[in-house]
C-alpha atoms as a PDB file:
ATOM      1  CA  UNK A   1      57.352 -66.922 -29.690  1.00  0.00           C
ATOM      2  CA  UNK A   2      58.023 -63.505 -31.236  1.00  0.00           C
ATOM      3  CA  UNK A   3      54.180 -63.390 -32.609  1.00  0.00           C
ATOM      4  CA  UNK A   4      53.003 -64.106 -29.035  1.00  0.00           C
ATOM      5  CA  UNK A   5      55.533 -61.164 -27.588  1.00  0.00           C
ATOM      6  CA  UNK A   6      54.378 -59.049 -30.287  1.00  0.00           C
ATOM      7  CA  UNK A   7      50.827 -59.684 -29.896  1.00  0.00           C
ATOM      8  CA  UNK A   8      51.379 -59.403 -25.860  1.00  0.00           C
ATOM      9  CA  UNK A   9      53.010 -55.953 -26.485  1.00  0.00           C
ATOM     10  CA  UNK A  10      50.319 -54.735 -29.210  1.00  0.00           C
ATOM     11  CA  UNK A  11      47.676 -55.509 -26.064  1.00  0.00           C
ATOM     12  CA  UNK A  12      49.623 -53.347 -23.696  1.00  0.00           C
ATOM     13  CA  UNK A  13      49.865 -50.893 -25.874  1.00  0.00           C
ATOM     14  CA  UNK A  14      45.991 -50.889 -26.669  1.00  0.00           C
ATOM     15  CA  UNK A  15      44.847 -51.170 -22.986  1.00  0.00           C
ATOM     16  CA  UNK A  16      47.382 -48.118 -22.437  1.00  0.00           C
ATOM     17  CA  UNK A  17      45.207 -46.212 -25.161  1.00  0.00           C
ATOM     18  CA  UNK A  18      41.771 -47.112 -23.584  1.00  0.00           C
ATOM     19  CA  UNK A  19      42.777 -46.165 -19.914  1.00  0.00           C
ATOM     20  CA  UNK A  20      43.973 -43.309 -21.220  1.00  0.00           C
ATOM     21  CA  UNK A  21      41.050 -42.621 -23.455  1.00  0.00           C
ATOM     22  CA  UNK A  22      39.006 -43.487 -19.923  1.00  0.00           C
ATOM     23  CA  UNK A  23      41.046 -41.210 -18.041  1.00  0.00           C
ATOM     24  CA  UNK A  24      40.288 -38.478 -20.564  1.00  0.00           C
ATOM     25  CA  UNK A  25      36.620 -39.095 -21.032  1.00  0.00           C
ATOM     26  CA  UNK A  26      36.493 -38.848 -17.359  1.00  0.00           C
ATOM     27  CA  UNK A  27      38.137 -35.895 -16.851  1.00  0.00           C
ATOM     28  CA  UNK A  28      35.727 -34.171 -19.521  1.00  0.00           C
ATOM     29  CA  UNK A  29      32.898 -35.252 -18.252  1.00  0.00           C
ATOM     30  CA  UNK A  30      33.855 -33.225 -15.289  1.00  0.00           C
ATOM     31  CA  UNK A  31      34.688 -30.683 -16.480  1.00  0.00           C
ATOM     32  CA  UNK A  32      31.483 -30.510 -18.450  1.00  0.00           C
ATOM     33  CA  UNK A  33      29.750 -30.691 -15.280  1.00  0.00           C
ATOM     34  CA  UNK A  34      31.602 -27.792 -13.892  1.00  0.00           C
ATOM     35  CA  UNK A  35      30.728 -25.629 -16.899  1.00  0.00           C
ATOM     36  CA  UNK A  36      27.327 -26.694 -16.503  1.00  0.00           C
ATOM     37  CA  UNK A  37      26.672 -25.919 -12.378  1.00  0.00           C
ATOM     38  CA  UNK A  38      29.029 -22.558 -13.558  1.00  0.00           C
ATOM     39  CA  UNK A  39      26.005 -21.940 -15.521  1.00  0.00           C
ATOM     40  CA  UNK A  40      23.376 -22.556 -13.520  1.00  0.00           C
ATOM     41  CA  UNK A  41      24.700 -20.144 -11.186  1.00  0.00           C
ATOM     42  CA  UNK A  42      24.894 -17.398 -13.358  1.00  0.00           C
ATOM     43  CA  UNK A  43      21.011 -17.830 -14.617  1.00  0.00           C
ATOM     44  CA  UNK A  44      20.180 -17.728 -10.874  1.00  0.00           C
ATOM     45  CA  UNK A  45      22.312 -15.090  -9.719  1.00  0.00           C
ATOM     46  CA  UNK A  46      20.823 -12.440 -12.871  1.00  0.00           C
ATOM     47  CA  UNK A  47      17.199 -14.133 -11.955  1.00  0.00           C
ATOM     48  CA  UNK A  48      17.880 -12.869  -8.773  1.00  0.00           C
ATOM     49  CA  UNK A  49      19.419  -9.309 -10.188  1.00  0.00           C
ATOM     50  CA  UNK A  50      16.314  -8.661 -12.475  1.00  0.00           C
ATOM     51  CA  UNK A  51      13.837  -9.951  -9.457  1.00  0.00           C
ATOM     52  CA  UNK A  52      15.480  -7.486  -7.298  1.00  0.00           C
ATOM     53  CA  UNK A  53      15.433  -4.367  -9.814  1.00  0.00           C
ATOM     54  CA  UNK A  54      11.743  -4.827 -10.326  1.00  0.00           C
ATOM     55  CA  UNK A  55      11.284  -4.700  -6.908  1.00  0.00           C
ATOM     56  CA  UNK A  56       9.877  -1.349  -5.220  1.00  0.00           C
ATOM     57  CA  UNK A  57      12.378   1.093  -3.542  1.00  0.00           C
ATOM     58  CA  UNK A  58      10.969   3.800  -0.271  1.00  0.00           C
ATOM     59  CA  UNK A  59      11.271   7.296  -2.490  1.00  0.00           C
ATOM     60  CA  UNK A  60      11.119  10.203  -0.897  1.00  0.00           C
ATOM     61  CA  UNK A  61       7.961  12.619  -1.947  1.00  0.00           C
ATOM     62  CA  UNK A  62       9.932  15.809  -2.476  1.00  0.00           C
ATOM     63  CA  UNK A  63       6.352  17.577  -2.194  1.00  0.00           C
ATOM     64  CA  UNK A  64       5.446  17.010   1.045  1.00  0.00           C
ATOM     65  CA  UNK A  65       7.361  14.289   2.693  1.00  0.00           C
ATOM     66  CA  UNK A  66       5.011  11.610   2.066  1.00  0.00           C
ATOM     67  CA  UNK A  67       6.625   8.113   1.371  1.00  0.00           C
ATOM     68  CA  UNK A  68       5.273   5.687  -1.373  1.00  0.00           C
ATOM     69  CA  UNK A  69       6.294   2.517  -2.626  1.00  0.00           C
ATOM     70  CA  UNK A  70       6.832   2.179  -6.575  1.00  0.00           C
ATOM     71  CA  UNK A  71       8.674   1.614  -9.742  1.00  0.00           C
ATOM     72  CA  UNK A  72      10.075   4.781 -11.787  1.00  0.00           C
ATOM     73  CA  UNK A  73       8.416   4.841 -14.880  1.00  0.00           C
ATOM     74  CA  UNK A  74       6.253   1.709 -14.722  1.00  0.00           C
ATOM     75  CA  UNK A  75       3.172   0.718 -16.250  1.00  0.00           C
ATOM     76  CA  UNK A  76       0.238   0.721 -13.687  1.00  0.00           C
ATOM     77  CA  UNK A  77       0.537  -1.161 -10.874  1.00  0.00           C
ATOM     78  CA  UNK A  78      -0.990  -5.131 -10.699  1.00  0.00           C
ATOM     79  CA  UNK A  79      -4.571  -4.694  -9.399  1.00  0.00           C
ATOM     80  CA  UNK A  80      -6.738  -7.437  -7.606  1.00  0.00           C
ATOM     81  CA  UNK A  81      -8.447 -10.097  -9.251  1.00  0.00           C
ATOM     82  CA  UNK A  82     -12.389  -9.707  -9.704  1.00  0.00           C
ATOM     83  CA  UNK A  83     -13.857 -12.080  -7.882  1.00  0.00           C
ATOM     84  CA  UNK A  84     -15.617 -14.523 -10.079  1.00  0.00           C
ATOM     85  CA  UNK A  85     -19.272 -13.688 -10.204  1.00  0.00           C
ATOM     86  CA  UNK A  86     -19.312  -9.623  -9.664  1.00  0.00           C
ATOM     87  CA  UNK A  87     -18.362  -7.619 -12.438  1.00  0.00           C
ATOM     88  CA  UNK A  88     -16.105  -4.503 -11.839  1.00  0.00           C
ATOM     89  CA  UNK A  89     -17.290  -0.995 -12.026  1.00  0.00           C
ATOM     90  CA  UNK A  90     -16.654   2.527 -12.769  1.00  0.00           C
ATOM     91  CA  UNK A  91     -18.064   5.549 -12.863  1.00  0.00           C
ATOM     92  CA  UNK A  92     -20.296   4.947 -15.673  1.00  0.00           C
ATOM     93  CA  UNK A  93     -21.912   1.642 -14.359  1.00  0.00           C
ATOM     94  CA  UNK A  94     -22.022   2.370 -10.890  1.00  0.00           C
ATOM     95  CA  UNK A  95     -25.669   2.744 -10.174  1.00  0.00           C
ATOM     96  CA  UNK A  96     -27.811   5.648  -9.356  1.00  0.00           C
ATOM     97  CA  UNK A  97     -28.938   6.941  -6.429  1.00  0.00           C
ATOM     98  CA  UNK A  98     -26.900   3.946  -4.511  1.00  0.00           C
ATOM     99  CA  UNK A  99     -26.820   3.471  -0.835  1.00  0.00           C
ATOM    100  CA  UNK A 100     -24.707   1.761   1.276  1.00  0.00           C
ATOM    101  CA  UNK A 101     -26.237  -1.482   2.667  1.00  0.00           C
ATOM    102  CA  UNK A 102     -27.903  -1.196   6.506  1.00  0.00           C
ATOM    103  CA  UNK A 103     -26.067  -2.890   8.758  1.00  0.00           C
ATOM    104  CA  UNK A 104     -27.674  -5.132  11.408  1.00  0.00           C
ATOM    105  CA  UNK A 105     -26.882  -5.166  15.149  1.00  0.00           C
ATOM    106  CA  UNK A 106     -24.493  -2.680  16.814  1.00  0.00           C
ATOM    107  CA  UNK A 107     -21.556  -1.290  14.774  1.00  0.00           C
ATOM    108  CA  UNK A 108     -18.831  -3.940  15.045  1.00  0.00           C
ATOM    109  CA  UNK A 109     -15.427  -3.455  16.933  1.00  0.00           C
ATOM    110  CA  UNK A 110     -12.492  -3.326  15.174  1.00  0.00           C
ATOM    111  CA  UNK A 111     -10.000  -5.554  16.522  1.00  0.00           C
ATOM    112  CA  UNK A 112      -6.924  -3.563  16.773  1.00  0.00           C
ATOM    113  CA  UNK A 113      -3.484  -5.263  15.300  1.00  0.00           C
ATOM    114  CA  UNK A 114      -1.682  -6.314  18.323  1.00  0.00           C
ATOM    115  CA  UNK A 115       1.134  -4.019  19.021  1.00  0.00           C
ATOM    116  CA  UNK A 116       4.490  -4.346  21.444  1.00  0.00           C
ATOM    117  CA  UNK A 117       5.316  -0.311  21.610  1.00  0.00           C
ATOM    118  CA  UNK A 118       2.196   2.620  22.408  1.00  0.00           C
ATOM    119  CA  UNK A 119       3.804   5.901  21.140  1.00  0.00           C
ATOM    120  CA  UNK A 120       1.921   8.986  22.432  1.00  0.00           C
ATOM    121  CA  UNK A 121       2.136  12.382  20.820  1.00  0.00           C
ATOM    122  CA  UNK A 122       0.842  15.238  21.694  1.00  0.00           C
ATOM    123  CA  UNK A 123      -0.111  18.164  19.021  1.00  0.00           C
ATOM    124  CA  UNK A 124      -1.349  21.850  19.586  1.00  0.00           C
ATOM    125  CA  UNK A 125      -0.857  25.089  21.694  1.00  0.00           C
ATOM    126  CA  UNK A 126       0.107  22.505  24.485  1.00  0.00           C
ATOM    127  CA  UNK A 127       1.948  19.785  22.479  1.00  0.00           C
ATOM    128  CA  UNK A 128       5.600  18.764  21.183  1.00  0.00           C
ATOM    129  CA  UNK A 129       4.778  19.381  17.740  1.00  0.00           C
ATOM    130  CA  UNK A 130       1.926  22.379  17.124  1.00  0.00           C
ATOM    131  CA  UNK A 131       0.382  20.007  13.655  1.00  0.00           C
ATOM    132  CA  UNK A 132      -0.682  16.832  12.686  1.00  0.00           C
ATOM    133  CA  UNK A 133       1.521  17.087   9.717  1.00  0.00           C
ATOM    134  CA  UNK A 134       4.226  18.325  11.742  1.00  0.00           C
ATOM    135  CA  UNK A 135       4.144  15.384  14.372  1.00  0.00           C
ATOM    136  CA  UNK A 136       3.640  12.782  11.769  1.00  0.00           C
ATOM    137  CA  UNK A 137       7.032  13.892   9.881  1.00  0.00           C
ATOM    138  CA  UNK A 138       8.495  12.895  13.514  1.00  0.00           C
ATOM    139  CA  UNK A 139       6.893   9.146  14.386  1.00  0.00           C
ATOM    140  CA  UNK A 140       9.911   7.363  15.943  1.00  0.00           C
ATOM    141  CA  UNK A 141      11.133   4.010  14.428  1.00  0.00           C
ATOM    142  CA  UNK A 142       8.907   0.888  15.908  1.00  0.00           C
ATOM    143  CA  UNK A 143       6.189   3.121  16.789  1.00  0.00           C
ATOM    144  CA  UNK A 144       3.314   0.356  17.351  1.00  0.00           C
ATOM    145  CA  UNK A 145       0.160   2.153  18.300  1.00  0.00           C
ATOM    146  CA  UNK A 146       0.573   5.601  17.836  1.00  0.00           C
ATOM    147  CA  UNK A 147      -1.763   8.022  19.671  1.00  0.00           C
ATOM    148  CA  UNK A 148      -2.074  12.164  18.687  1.00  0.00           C
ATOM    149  CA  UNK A 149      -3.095  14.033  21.055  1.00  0.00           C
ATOM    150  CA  UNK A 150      -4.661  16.904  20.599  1.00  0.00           C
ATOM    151  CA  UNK A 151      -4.305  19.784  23.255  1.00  0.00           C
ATOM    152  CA  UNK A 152      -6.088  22.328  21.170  1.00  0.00           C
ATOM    153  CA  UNK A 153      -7.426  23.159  17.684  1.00  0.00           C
ATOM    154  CA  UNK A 154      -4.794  23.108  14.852  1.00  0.00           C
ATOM    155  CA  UNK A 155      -4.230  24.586  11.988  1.00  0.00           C
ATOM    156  CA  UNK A 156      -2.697  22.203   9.055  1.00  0.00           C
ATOM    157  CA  UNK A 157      -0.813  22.846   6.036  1.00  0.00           C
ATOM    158  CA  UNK A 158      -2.496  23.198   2.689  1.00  0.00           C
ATOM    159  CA  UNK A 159      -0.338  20.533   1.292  1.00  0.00           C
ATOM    160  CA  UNK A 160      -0.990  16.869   1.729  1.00  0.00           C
ATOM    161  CA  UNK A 161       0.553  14.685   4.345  1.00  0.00           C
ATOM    162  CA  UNK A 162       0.534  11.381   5.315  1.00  0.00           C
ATOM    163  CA  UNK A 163       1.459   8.738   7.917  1.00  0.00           C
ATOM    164  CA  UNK A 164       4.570   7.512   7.417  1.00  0.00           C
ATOM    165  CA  UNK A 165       4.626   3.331   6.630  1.00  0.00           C
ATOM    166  CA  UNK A 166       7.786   2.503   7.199  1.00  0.00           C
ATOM    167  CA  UNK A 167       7.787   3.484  10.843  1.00  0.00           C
ATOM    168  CA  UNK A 168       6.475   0.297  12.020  1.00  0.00           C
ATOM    169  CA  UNK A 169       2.614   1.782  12.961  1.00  0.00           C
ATOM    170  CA  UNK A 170       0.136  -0.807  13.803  1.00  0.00           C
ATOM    171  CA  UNK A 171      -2.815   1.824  13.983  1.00  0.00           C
ATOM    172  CA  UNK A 172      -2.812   5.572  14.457  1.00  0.00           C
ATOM    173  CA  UNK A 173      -5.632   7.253  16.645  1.00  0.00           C
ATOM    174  CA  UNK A 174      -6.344  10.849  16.646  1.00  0.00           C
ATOM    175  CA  UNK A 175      -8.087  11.692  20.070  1.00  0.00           C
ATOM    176  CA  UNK A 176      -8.430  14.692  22.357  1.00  0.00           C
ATOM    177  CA  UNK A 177      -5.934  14.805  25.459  1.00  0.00           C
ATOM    178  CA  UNK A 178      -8.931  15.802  27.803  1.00  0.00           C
ATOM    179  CA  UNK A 179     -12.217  14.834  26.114  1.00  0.00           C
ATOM    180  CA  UNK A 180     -13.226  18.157  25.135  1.00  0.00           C
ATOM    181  CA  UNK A 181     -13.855  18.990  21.621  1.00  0.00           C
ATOM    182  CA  UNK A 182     -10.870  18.993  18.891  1.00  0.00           C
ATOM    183  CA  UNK A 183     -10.895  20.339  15.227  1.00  0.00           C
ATOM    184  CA  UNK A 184      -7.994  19.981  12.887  1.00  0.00           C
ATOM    185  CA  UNK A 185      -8.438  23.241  10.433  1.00  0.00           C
ATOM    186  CA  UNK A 186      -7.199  23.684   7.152  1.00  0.00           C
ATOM    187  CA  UNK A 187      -4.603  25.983   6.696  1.00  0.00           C
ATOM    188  CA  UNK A 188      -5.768  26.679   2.918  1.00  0.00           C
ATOM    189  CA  UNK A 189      -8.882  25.475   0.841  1.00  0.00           C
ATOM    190  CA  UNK A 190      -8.775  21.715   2.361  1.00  0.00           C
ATOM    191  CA  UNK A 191      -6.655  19.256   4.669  1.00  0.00           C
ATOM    192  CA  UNK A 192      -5.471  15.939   1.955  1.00  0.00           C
ATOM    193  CA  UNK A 193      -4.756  13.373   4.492  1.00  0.00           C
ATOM    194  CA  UNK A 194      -3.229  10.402   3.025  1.00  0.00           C
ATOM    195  CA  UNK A 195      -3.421   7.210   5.422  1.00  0.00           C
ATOM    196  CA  UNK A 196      -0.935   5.392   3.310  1.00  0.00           C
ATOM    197  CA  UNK A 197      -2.217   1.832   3.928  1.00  0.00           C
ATOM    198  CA  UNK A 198      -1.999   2.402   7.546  1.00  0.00           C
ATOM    199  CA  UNK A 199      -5.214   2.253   9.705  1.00  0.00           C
ATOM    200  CA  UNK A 200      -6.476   5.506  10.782  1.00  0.00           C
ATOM    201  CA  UNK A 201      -9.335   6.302  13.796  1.00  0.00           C
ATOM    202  CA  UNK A 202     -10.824   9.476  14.572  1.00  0.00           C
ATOM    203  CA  UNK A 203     -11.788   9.511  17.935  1.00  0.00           C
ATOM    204  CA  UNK A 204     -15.313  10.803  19.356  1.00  0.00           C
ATOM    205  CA  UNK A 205     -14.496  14.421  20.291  1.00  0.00           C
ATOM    206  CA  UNK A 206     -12.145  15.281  17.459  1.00  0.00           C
ATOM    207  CA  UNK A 207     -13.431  17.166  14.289  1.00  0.00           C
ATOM    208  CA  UNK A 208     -11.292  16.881  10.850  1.00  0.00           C
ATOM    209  CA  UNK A 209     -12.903  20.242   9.544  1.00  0.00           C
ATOM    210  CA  UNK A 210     -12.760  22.175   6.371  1.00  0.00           C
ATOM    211  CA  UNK A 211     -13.288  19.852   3.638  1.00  0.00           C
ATOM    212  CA  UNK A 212     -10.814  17.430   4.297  1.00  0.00           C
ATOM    213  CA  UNK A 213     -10.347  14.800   2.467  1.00  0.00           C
ATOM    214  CA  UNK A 214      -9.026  11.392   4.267  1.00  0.00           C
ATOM    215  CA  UNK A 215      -7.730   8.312   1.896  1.00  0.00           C
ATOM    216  CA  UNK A 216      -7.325   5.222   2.848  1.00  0.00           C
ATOM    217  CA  UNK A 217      -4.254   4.281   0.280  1.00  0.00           C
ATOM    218  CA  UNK A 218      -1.339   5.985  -0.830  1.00  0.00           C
ATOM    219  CA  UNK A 219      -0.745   9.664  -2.802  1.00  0.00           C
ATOM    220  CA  UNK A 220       1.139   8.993  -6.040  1.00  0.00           C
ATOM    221  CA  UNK A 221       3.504  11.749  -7.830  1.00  0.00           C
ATOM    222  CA  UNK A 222       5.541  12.054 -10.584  1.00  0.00           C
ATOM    223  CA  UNK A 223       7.177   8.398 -11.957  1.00  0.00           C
ATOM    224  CA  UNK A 224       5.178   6.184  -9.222  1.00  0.00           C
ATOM    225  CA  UNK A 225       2.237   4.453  -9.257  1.00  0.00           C
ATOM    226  CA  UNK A 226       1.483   2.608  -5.678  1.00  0.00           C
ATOM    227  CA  UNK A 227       0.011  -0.682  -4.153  1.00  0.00           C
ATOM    228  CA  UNK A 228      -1.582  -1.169  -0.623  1.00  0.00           C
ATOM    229  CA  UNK A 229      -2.729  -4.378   0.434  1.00  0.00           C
ATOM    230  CA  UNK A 230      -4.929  -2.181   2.587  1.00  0.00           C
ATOM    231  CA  UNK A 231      -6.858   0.509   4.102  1.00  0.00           C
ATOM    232  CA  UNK A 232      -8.945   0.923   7.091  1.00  0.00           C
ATOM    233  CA  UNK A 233     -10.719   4.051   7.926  1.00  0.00           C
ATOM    234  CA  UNK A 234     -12.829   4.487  11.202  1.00  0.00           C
ATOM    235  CA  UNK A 235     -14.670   7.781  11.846  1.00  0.00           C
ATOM    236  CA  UNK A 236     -15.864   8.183  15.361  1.00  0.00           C
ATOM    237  CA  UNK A 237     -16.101  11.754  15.309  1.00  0.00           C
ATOM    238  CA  UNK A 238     -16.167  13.248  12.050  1.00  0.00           C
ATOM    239  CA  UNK A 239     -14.887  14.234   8.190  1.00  0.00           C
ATOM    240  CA  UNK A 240     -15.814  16.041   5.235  1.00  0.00           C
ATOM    241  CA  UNK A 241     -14.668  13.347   2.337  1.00  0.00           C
ATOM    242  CA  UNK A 242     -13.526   9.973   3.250  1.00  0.00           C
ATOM    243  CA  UNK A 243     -12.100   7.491   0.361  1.00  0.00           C
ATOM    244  CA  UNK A 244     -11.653   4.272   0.894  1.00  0.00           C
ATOM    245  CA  UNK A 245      -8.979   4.023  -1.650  1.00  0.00           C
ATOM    246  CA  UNK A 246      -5.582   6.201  -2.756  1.00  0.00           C
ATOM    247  CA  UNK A 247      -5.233   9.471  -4.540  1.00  0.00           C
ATOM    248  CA  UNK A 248      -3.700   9.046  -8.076  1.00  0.00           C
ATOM    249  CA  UNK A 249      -2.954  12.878  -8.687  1.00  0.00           C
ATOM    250  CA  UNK A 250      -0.018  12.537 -11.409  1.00  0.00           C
ATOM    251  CA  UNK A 251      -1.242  11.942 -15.381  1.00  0.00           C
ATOM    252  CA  UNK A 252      -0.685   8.079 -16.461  1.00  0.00           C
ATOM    253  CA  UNK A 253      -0.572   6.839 -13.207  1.00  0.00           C
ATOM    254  CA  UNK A 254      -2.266   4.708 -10.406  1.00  0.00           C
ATOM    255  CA  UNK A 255      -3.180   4.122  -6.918  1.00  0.00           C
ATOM    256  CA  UNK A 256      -4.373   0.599  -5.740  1.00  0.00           C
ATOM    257  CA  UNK A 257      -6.235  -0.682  -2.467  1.00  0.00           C
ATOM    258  CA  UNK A 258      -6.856  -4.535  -2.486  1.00  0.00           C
ATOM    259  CA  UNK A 259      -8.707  -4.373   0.372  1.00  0.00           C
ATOM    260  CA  UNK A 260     -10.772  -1.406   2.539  1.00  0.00           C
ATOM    261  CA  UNK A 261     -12.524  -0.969   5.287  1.00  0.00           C
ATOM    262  CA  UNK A 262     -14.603   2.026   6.253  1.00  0.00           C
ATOM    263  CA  UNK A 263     -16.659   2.185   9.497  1.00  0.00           C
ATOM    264  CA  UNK A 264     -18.840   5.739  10.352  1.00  0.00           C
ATOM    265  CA  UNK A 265     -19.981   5.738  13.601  1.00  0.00           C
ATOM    266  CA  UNK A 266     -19.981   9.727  13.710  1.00  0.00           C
ATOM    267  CA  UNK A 267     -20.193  11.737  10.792  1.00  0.00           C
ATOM    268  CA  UNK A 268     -19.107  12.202   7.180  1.00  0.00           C
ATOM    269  CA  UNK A 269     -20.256  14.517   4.678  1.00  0.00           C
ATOM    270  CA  UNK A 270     -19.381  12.290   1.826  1.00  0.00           C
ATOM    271  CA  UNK A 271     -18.093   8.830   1.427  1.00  0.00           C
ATOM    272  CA  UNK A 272     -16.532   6.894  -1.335  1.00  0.00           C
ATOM    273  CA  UNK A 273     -16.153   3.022  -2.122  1.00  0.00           C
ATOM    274  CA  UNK A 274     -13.031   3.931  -4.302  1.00  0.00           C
ATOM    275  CA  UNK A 275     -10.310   6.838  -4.821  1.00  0.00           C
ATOM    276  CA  UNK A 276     -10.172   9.897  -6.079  1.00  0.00           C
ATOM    277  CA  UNK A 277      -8.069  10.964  -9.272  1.00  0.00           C
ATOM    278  CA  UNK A 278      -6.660  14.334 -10.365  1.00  0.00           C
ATOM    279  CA  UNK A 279      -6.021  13.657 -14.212  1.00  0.00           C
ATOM    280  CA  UNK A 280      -8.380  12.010 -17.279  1.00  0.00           C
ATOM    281  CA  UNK A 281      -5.869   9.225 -17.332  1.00  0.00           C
ATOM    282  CA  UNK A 282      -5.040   8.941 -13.751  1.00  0.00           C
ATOM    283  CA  UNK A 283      -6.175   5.411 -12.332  1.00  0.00           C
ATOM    284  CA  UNK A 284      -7.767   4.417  -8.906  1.00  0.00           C
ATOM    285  CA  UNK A 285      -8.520   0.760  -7.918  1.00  0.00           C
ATOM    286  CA  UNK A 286     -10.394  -0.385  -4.836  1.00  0.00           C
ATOM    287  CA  UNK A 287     -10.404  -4.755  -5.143  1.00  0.00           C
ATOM    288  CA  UNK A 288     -12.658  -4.833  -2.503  1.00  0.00           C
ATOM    289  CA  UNK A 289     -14.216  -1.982  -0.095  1.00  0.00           C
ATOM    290  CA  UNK A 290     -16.826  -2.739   2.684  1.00  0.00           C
ATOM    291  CA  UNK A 291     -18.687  -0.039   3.936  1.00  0.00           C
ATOM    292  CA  UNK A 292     -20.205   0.125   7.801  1.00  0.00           C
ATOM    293  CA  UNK A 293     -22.059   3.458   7.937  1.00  0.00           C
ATOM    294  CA  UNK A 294     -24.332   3.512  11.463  1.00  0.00           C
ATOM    295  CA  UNK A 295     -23.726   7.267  11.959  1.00  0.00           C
ATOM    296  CA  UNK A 296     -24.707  10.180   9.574  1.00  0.00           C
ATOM    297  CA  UNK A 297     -23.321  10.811   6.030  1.00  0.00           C
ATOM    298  CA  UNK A 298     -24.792  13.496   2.952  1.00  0.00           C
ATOM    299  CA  UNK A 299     -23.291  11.981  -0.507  1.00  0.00           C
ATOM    300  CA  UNK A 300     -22.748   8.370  -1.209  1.00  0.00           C
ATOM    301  CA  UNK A 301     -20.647   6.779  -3.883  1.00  0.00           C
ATOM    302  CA  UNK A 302     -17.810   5.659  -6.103  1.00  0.00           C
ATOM    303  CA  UNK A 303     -15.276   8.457  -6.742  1.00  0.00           C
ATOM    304  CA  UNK A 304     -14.623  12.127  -7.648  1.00  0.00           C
ATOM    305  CA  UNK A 305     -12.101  13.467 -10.215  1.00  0.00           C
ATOM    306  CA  UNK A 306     -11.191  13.680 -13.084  1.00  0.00           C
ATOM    307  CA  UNK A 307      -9.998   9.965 -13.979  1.00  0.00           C
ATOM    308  CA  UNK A 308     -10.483   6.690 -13.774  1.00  0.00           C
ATOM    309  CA  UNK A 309     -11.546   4.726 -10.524  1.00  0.00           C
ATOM    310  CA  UNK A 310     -12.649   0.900 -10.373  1.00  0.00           C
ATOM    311  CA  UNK A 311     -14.436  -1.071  -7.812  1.00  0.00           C
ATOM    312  CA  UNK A 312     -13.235  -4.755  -8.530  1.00  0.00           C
ATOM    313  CA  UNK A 313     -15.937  -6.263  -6.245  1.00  0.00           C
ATOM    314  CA  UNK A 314     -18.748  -4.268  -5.735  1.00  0.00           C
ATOM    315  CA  UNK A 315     -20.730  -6.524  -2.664  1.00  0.00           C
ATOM    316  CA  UNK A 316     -19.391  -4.247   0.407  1.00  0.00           C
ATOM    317  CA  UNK A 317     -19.927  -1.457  -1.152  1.00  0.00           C
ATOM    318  CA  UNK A 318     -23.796  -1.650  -1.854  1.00  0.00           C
END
C-alpha cells in the first residue's frame, strides 16, 4: 500500500514537471516569435529608411532658379535599356552626313495631355511679368496648360531658365497675344532654355532669336545628375538649336531623356537627336529620340560639346 502511494505521488510529481516543462516551452516559443516579428520589423522599417534616402529630393538651382531632381554626389544616373537589336551611339559612330528620315503624310498632331486648369500669362511691354524667365519663376501651383503670351518682343536674361516641374504643367505654349509677330531676344550671347521634361510648343508667329538653345531635359549643376522620363519639343515658329535631350554642364555628371519627341513644322537652324555637354566627362543620354522635321532646318545631328552624349536607340533619329 505504501509502494502504490509512493508510486501514485512520484506520478504527480512527474506530470507536475512536464506541465510545467509544457507551460515553459510554450511560453518560449512565444516569446521567440515575438523576437522574431520584432525583427522583421526592424529589417523593413531601415529597408524602408535606405529606400527613402536614395530617393531624389526638389533642390533648388542657386544659379538661376531652375529645379532638378537628383542625388548629391551620385554616380550617373540609370539610363534606358538599348533596345535589343540597335546598337547605341556616340559621337564617333554616329554617321556622316546623316539626315533625318522623310516623313510621309501631313505632320502629325500632337495630342495634348488632358488638363483640368488653363493658366494664361501674359509677358512683354503689355504683360504681368516683362520675360519669359521672369513669368516662368511665377507659374502658380496646379497650373495645367500654361499659355505665355507675348504682347511684345522681349529681352531674356543671359542665364539659363527653365520651366518649373513641380508646378503641375501639362504643356506650356508660347504664342503671340494678337497674331502678329513675336521674338524672344537674348539679353547676352544666347537664350539656354531648359524644358525640364515638360512639353514645350512654339507657336506660329513667335521667334526664339539669337542663338538660343532649347532642351528638351533637365540642366544639371554642381552634385546632381538628372533623369526625365521625357521630352517633347514642337517648333511651329522657330529656333536656333533645339536638343532633344538635357544639358549636362557640371564635370562628372549627367543628364538623361528616356524618351523625346521633336516635331519642326517651322524652322530650326540646327537640331539634335541627343544633348549637349559642357565638360570632357560630362554625360548626355537620349534612350530614344524621334525626329518629325516637315519644315526647314540647316545642321542635323547628334550633339555639341565638349562631352559625352549617347543615343540608346538610334531608329527615330535617322
Amino acid at each position: 500500500m505504501k509502494k502504490i502511494s509512493l508510486l501514485i505521488i512520484i506520478l504527480i510529481a512527474l506530470t507536475k514537471v512536464f506541465f510545467v516543462s509544457g507551460q515553459d516551452l510554450q511560453a518560449t516559443n512565444q516569446a521567440l516569435e515575438l523576437e522574431l516579428n520584432i525583427l522583421k520589423l526592424q529589417a523593413t522599417k531601415q529597408a524602408l529608411e535606405a529606400q527613402i534616402g536614395q530617393q531624389s529630393q526638389p533642390v533648388s538651382d542657386p544659379s538661376g532658379g531652375i529645379m532638378t531632381w537628383g542625388s548629391q554626389n551620385s554616380p550617373y544616373s540609370p539610363t534606358p535599356t538599348p533596345i535589343i537589336g540597335y546598337t547605341p551611339v556616340n559621337q564617333q559612330t554616329f554617321p556622316a552626313y546623316v539626315q533625318p528620315s522623310i516623313p510621309n503624310g501631313p505632320p502629325p498632331t500632337w495630342e495634348k495631355p488632358k488638363a483640368n486648369r488653363l493658366t494664361e500669362i501674359f509677358v512683354g511691354s503689355h504683360g504681368t511679368y516683362p520675360t519669359i524667365a521672369e513669368a516662368l519663376k511665377n507659374i502658380p501651383d496646379k497650373a495645367g496648360e500654361v499659355v505665355l503670351y507675348l504682347t511684345s518682343d522681349t529681352e531674356e536674361p543671359a542665364d539659363g531658365f527653365g520651366i518649373p516641374f513641380d508646378k503641375g504643367i501639362t504643356v506650356l505654349r508660347i504664342a503671340s497675344n494678337t497674331g502678329e509677330h513675336r521674338t524672344a531676344w537674348p539679353a547676352g550671347r544666347s537664350i539656354w532654355f531648359f524644358c525640364n521634361g515638360v512639353p514645350l510648343i512654339i507657336e506660329t508667329e513667335v521667334e526664339i532669336a539669337g542663338k538660343s538653345m532649347i532642351m528638351g531635359g533637365v540642366n544639371t549643376y554642381a552634385r546632381h545628375n538628372v533623369q526625365s522620363p521625357q521630352s517633347v519639343i514642337i517648333i511651329n515658329g522657330s529656333a536656333w538649336w533645339v536638343y532633344a535631350g538635357g544639358h549636362s554642364d557640371r564635370s562628372g555628371h549627367s543628364s538623361t531623356v528616356d524618351n523625346a519627341l521633336v516635331i519642326i513644322n517651322g524652322k530650326a537652324n540646327e537640331v539634335y537627336c541627343g544633348g549637349y555637354t559642357e565638360y570632357s566627362d560630362a554625360k548626355a543620354t537620349v534612350g530614344k529620340a524621334n525626329m518629325l522635321i516637315y519644315g526647314w532646318y540647316g545642321v542635323y545631328g547628334l550633339s555639341r560639346g565638349q562631352g559625352e552624349a549617347y543615343l540608346l536607340n538610334p531608329s527615330g533619329c535617322y
